[in-house]
C-alpha atoms as a PDB file:
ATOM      1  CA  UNK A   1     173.758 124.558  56.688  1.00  0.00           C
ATOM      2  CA  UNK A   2     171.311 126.875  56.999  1.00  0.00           C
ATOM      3  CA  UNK A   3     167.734 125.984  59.573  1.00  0.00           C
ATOM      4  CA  UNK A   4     165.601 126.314  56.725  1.00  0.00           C
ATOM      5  CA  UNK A   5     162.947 123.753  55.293  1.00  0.00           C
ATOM      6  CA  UNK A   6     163.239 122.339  52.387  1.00  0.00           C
ATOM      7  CA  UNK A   7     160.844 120.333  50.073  1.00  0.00           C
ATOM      8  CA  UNK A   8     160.646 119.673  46.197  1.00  0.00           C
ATOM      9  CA  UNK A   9     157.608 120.059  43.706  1.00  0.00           C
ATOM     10  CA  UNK A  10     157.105 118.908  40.789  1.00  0.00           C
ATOM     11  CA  UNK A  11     156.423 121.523  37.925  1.00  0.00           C
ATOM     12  CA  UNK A  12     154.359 120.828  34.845  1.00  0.00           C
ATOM     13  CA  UNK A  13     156.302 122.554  31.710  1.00  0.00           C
ATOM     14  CA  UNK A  14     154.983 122.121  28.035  1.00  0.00           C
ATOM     15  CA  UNK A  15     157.908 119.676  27.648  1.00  0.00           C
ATOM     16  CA  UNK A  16     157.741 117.372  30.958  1.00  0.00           C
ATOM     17  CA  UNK A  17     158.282 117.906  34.437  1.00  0.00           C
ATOM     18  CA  UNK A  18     160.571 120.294  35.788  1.00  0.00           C
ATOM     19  CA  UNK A  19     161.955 119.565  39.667  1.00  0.00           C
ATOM     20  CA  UNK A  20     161.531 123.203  41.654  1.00  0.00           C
ATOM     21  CA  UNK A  21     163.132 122.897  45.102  1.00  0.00           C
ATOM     22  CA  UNK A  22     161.519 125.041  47.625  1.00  0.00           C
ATOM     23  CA  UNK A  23     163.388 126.348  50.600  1.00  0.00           C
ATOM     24  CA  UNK A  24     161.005 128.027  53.336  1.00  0.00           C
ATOM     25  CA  UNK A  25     161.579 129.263  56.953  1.00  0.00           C
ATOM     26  CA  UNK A  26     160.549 127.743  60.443  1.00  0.00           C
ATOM     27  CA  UNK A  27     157.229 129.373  61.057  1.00  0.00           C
ATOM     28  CA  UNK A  28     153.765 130.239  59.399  1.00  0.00           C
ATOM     29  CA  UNK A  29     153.816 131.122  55.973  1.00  0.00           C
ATOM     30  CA  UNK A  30     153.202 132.781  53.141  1.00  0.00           C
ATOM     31  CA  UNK A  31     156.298 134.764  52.745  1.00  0.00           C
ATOM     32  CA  UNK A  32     157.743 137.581  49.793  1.00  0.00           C
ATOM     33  CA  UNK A  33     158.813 134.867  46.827  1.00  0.00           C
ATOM     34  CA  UNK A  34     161.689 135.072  45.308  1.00  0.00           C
ATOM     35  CA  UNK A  35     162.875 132.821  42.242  1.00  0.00           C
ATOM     36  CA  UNK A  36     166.440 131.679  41.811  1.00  0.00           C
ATOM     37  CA  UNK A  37     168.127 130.862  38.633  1.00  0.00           C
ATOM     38  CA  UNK A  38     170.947 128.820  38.956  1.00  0.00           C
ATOM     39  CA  UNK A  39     174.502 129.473  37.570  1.00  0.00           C
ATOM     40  CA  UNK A  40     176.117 126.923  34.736  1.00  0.00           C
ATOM     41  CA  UNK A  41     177.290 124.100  36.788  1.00  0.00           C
ATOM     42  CA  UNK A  42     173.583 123.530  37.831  1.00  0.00           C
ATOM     43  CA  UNK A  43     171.910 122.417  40.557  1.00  0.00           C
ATOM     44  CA  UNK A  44     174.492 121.309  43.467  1.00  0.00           C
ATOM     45  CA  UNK A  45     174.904 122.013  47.140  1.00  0.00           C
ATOM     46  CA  UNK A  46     176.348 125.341  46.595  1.00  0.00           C
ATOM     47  CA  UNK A  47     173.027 126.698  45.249  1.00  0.00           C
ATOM     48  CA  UNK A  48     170.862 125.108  47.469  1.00  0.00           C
ATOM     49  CA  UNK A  49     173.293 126.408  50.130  1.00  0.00           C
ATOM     50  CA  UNK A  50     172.650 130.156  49.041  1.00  0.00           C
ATOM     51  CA  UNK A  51     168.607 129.434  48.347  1.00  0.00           C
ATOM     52  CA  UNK A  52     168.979 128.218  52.135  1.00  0.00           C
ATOM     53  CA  UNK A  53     170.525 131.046  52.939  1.00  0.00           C
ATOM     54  CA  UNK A  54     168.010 133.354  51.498  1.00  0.00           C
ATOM     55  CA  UNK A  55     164.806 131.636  52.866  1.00  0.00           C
ATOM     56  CA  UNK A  56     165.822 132.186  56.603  1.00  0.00           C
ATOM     57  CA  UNK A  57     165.708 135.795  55.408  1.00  0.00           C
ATOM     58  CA  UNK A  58     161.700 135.032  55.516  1.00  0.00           C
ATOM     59  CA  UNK A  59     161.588 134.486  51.878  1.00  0.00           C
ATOM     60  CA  UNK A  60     159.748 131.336  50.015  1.00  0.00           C
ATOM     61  CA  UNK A  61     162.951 130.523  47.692  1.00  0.00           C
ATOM     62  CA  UNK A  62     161.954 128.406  44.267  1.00  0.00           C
ATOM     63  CA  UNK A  63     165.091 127.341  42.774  1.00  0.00           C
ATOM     64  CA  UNK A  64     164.048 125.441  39.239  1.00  0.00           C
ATOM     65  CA  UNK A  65     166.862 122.955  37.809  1.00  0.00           C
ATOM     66  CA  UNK A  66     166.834 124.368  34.521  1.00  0.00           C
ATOM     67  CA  UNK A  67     169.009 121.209  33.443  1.00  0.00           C
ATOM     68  CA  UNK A  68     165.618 118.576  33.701  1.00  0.00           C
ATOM     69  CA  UNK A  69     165.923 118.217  29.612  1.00  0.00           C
ATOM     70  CA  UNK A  70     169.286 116.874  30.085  1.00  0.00           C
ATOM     71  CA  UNK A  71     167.967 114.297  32.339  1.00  0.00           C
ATOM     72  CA  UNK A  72     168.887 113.289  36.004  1.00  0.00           C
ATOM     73  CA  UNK A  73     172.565 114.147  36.991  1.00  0.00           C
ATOM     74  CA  UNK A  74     174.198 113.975  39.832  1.00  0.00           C
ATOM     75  CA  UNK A  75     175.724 117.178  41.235  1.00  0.00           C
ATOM     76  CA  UNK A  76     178.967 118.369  40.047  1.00  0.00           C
ATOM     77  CA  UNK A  77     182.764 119.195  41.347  1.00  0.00           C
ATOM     78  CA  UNK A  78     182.116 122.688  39.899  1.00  0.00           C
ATOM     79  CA  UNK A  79     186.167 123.664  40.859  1.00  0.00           C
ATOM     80  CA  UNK A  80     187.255 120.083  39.571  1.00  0.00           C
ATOM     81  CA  UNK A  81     184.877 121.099  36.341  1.00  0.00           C
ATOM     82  CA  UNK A  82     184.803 124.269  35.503  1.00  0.00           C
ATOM     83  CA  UNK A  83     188.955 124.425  36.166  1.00  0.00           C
ATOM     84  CA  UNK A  84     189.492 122.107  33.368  1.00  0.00           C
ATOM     85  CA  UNK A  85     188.940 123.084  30.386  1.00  0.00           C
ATOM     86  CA  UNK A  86     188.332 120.119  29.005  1.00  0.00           C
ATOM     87  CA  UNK A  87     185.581 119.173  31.433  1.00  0.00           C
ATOM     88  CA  UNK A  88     184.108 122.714  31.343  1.00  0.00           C
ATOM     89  CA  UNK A  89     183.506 121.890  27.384  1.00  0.00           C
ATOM     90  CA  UNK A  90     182.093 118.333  28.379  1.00  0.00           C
ATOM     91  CA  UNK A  91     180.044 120.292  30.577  1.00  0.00           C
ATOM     92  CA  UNK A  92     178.457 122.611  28.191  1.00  0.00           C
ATOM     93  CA  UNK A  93     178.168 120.055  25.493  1.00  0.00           C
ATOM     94  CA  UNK A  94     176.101 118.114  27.471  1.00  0.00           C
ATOM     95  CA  UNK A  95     173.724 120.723  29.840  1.00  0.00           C
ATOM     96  CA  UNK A  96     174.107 124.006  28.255  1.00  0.00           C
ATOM     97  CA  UNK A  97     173.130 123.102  24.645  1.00  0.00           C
ATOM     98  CA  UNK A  98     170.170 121.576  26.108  1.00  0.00           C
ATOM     99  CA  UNK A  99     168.649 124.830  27.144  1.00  0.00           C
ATOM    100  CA  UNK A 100     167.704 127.769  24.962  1.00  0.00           C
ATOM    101  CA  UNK A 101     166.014 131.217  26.078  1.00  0.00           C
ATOM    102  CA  UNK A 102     162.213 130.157  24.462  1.00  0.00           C
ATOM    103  CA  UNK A 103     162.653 126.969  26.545  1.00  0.00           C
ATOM    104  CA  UNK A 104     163.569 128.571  29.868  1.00  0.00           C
ATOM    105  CA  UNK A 105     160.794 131.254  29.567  1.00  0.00           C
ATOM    106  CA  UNK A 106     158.378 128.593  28.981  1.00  0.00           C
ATOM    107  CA  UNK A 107     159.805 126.778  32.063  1.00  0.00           C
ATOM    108  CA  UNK A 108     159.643 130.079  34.167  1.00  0.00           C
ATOM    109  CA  UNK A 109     155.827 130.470  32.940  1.00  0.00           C
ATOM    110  CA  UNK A 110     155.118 127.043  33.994  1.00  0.00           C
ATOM    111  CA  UNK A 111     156.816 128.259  37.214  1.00  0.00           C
ATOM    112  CA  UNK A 112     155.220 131.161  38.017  1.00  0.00           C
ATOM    113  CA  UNK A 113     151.815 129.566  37.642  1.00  0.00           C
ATOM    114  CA  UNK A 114     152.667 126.738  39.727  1.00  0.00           C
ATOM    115  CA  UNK A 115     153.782 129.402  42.600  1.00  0.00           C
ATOM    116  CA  UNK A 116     150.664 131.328  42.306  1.00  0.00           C
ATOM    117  CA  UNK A 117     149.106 127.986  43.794  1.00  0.00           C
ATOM    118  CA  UNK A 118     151.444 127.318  46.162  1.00  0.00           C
ATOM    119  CA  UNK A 119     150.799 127.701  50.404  1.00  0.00           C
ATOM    120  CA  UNK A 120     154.353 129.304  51.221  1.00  0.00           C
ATOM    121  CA  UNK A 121     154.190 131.930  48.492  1.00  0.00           C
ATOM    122  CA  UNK A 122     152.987 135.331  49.296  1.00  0.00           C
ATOM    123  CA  UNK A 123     150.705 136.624  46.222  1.00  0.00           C
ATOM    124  CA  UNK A 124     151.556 139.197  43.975  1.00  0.00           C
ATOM    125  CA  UNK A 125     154.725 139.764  41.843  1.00  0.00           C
ATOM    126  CA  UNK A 126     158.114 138.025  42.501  1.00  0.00           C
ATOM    127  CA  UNK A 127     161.529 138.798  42.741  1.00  0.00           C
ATOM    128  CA  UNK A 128     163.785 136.755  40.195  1.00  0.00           C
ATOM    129  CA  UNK A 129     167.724 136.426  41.623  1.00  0.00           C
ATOM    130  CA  UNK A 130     170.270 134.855  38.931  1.00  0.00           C
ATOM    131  CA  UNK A 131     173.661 134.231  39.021  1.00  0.00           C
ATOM    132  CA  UNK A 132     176.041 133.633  35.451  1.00  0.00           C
ATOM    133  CA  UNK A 133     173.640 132.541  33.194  1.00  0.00           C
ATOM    134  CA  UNK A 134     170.904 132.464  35.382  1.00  0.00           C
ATOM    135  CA  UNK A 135     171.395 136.562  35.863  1.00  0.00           C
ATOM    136  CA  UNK A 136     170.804 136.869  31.814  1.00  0.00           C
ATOM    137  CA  UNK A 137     167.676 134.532  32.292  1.00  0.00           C
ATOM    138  CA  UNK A 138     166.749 137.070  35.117  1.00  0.00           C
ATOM    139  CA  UNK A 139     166.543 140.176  33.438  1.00  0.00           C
ATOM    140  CA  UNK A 140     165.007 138.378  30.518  1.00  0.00           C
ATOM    141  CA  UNK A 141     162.983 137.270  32.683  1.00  0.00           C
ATOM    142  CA  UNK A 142     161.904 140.558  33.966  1.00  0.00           C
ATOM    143  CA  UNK A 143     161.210 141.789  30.388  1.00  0.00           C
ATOM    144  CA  UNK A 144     158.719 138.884  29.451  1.00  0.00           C
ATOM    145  CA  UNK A 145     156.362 138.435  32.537  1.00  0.00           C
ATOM    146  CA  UNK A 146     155.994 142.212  32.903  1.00  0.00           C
ATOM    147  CA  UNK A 147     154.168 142.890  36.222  1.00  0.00           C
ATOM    148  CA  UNK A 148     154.556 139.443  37.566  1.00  0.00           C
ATOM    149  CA  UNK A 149     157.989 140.403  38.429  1.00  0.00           C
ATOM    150  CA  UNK A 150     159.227 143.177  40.663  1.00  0.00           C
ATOM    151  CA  UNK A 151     162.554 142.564  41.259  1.00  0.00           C
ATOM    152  CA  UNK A 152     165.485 141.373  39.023  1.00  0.00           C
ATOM    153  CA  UNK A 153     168.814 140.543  40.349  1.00  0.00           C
ATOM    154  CA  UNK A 154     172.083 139.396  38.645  1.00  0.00           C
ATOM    155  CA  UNK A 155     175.367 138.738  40.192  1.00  0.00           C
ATOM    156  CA  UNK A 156     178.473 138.034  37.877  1.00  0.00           C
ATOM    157  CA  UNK A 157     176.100 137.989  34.877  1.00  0.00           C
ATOM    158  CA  UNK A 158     177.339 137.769  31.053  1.00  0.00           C
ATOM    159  CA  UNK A 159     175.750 138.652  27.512  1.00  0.00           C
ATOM    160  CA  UNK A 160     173.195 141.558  28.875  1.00  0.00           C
ATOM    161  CA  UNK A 161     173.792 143.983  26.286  1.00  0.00           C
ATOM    162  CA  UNK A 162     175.142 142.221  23.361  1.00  0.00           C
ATOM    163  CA  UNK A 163     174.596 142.229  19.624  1.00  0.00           C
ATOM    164  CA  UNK A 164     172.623 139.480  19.868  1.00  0.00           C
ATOM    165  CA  UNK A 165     169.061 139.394  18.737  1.00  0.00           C
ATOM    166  CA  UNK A 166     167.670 137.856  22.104  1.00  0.00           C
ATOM    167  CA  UNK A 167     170.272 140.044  23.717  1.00  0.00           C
ATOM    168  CA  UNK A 168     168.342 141.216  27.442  1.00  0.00           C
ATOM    169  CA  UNK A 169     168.495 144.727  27.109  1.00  0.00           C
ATOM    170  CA  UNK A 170     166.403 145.168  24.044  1.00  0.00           C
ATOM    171  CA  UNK A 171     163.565 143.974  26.530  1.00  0.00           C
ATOM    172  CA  UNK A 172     163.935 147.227  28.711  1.00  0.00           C
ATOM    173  CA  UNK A 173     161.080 149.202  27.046  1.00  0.00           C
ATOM    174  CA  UNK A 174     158.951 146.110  28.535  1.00  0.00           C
ATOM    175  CA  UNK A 175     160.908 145.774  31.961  1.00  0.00           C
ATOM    176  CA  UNK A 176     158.708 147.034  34.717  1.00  0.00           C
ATOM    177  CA  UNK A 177     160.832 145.598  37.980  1.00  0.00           C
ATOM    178  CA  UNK A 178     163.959 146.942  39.527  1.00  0.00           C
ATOM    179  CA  UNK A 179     166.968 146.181  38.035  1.00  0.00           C
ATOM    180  CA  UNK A 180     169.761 145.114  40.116  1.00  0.00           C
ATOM    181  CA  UNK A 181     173.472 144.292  38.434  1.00  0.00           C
ATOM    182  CA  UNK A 182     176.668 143.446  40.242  1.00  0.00           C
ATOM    183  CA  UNK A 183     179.365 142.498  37.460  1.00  0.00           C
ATOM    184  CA  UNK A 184     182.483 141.048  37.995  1.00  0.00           C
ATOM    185  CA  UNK A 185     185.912 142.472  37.511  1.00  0.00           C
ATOM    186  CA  UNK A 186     187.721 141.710  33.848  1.00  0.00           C
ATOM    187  CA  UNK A 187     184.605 139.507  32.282  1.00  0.00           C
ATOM    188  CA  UNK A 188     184.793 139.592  28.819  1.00  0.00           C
ATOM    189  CA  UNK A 189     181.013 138.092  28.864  1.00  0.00           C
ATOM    190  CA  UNK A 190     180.128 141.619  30.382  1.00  0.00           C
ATOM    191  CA  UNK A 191     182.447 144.119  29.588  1.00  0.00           C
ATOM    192  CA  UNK A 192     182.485 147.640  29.902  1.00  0.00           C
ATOM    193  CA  UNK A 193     180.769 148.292  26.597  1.00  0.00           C
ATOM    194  CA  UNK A 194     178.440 145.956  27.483  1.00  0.00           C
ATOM    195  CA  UNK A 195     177.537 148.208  31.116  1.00  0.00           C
ATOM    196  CA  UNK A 196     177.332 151.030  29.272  1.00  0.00           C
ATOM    197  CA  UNK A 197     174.811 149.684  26.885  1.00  0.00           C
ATOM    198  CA  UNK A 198     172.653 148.251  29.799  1.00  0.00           C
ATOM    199  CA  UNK A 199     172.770 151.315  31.231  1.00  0.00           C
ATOM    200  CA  UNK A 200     171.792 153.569  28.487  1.00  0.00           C
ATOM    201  CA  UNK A 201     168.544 150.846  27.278  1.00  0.00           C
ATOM    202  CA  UNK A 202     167.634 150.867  30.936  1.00  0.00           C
ATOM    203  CA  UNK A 203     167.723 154.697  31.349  1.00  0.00           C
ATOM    204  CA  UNK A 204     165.866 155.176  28.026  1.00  0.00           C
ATOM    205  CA  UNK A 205     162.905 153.284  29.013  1.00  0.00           C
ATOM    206  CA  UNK A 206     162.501 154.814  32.237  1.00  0.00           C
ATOM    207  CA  UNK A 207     163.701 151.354  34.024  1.00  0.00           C
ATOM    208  CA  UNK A 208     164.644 151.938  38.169  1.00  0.00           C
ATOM    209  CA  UNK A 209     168.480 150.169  38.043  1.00  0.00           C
ATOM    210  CA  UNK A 210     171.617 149.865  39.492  1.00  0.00           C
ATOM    211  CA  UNK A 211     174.540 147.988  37.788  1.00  0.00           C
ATOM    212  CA  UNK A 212     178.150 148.419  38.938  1.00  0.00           C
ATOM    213  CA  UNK A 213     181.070 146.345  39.291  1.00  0.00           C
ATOM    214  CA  UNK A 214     182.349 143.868  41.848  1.00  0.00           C
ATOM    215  CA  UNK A 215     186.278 143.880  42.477  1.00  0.00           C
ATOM    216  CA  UNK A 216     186.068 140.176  42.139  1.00  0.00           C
ATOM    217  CA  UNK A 217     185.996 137.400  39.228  1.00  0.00           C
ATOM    218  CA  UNK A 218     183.415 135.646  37.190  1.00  0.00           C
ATOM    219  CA  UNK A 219     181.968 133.013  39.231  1.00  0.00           C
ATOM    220  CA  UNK A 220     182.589 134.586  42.667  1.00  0.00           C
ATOM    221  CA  UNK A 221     179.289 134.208  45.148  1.00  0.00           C
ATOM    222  CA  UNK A 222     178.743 130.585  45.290  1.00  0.00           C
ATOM    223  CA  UNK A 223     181.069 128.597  47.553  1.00  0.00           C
ATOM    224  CA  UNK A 224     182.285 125.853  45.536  1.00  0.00           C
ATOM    225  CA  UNK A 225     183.496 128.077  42.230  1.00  0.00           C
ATOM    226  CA  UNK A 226     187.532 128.719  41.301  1.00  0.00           C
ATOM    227  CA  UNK A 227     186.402 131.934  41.227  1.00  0.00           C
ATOM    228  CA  UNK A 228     184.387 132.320  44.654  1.00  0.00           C
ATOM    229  CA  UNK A 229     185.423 135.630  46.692  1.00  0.00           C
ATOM    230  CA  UNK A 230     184.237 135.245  50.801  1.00  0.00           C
ATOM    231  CA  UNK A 231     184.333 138.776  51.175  1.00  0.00           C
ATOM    232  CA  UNK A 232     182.270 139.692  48.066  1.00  0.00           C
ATOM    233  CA  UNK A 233     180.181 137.130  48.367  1.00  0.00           C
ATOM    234  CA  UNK A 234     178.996 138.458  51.812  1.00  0.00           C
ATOM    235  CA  UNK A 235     178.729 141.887  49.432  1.00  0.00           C
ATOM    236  CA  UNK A 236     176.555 140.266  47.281  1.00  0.00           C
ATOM    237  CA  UNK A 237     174.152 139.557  50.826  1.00  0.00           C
ATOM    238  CA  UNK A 238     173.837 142.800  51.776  1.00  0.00           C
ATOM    239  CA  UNK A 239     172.574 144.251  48.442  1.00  0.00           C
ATOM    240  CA  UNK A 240     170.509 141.074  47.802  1.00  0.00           C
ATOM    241  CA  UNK A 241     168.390 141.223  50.603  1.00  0.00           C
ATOM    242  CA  UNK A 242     167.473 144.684  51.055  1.00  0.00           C
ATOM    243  CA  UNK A 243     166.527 144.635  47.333  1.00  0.00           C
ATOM    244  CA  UNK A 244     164.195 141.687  48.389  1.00  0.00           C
ATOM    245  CA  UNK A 245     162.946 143.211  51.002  1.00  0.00           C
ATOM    246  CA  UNK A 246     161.012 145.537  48.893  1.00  0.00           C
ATOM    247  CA  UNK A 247     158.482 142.532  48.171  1.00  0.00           C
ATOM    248  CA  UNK A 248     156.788 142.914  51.799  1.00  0.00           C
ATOM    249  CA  UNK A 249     153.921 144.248  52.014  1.00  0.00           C
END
C-alpha cells in the first residue's frame, strides 16, 4: 500500500451527502488536485489503491463514490462479479441504474465547490482522471465546468462519441482542458468509429488531445479486474502523471 494519507469528507450534493475520500502525501500541503472517477464496480480497494498511488505523486486525490444513491455497500469481488454474467447484471441493476449523467454533474459541482474550500487542494483548475465509466464522466466533465478543469483523462473508456444525445464529444466546442484517451484493444463500447469521431469533434473545436489505443482489454489498469494488464497498467502511469504534472504552478 502506498505511504499516503488518507481521510474522508463529507460532500453536500442537492440530493444528500456524497462520501469523497481524500488521499494526500506526507508533508505540507496544498498540492495540484486531481479528481478521480471511479470505474463500474465502484468504490473498492483497487481504486483507492491507484488514488494512493497517485497522491504520493504530490497530488491531493478526491475520489467521490458516485454509488452514495444506492446506499452503503460493501466493496465488491470485481473478478468474482464482473466474470459472471449473471452477477455483472445484478451489479448494474442495482448501482448503475442509480446514476445518470445530470446526477453525476450535479455531484461533481457539489465537488468542486467543496475542494475549492479544502486545505490540501492547490487553487485553480483541476485535473479530472476516469477510468470505464468514470473516463465518459471525465470528458463530460471537462465540457460542463469549462475552466475549472484543465486536464481530462480516460483510460479504457466507452460511449465517447456515440449517437447518443448526451454522447461526450458533442461537448468539445465547450472543452477547454487537455484531452487525454487511452482505449483498449477490441471494445465494442469504443470502437474505431467511435476514435475517429472523438478525434474529428476534438480537432474541430480547436481541443489540445491525444487518444490512441492500448494493446490491452477493457478493464485493464486496476488490479483486481479479469481484464487487468501489469504491464499496461504501469503504461497507463507514465502518461498519467506527466499529464498531471501540468497542474503545478
Amino acid at each position: 500500500m502506498t505511504d499516503t494519507i488518507l481521510t474522508i469528507i463529507d460532500v453536500t450534493t442537492p440530493d444528500s451527502v456524497m462520501p469523497t475520500y481524500v488521499h494526500t502525501p506526507h508533508g505540507e500541503g496544498p498540492w495540484p488536485t486531481v479528481i478521480m472517477l471511479m470505474d463500474a464496480p465502484g468504490i473498492r480497494p483497487a481504486m483507492q489503491d491507484l488514488a494512493a498511488r497517485l497522491a504520493s505523486h504530490s497530488f491531493a486525490v478526491f475520489l467521490p463514490d458516485l454509488f452514495y444513491r444506492a446506499g452503503p455497500y460493501e466493496p465488491i469481488d470485481a473478478k468474482k462479479v464482473f466474470g459472471n454474467p449473471d452477477l455483472r447484471e445484478e451489479h448494474r441493476a442495482k448501482f448503475m441504474a442509480a446514476i445518470t449523467t445530470e446526477d453525476t454533474l450535479s455531484d461533481l459541482g457539489a465537488l468542486l465547490e467543496a475542494i475549492t474550500l479544502h486545505d490540501a487542494a492547490q487553487g485553480g483548475p483541476v485535473g479530472v482522471v476516469g477510468y470505464c465509466m468514470g473516463g465518459r464522466l471525465a470528458l463530460t466533465a471537462a465540457g460542463t465546468f469549462g475552466d475549472r478543469i484543465a486536464i481530462a483523462a480516460a483510460y479504457h473508456p466507452g460511449g465517447l462519441a456515440t449517437e447518443k444525445p448526451d454522447s461526450p464529444h458533442l461537448l468539445a466546442p465547450r472543452i477547454n482542458a487537455r484531452v487525454y484517451v487511452a482505449g483498449a484493444a477490441e471494445d465494442k463500447n469504443f470502437d474505431d468509429a467511435q476514435k475517429t469521431r472523438l478525434i474529428a469533434a476534438l480537432d474541430e473545436a480547436g481541443v489540445e488531445n491525444e487518444v490512441e489505443t492500448y494493446p490491452a482489454h477493457h478493464g485493464w489498469v486496476p488490479a483486481d479486474m479479469p481484464a487487468h494488464d501489469h504491464d499496461e497498467a504501469e503504461h497507463h502511469w507514465r502518461t498519467l502523471v506527466p499529464l498531471m504534472d501540468a497542474l503545478r504552478p
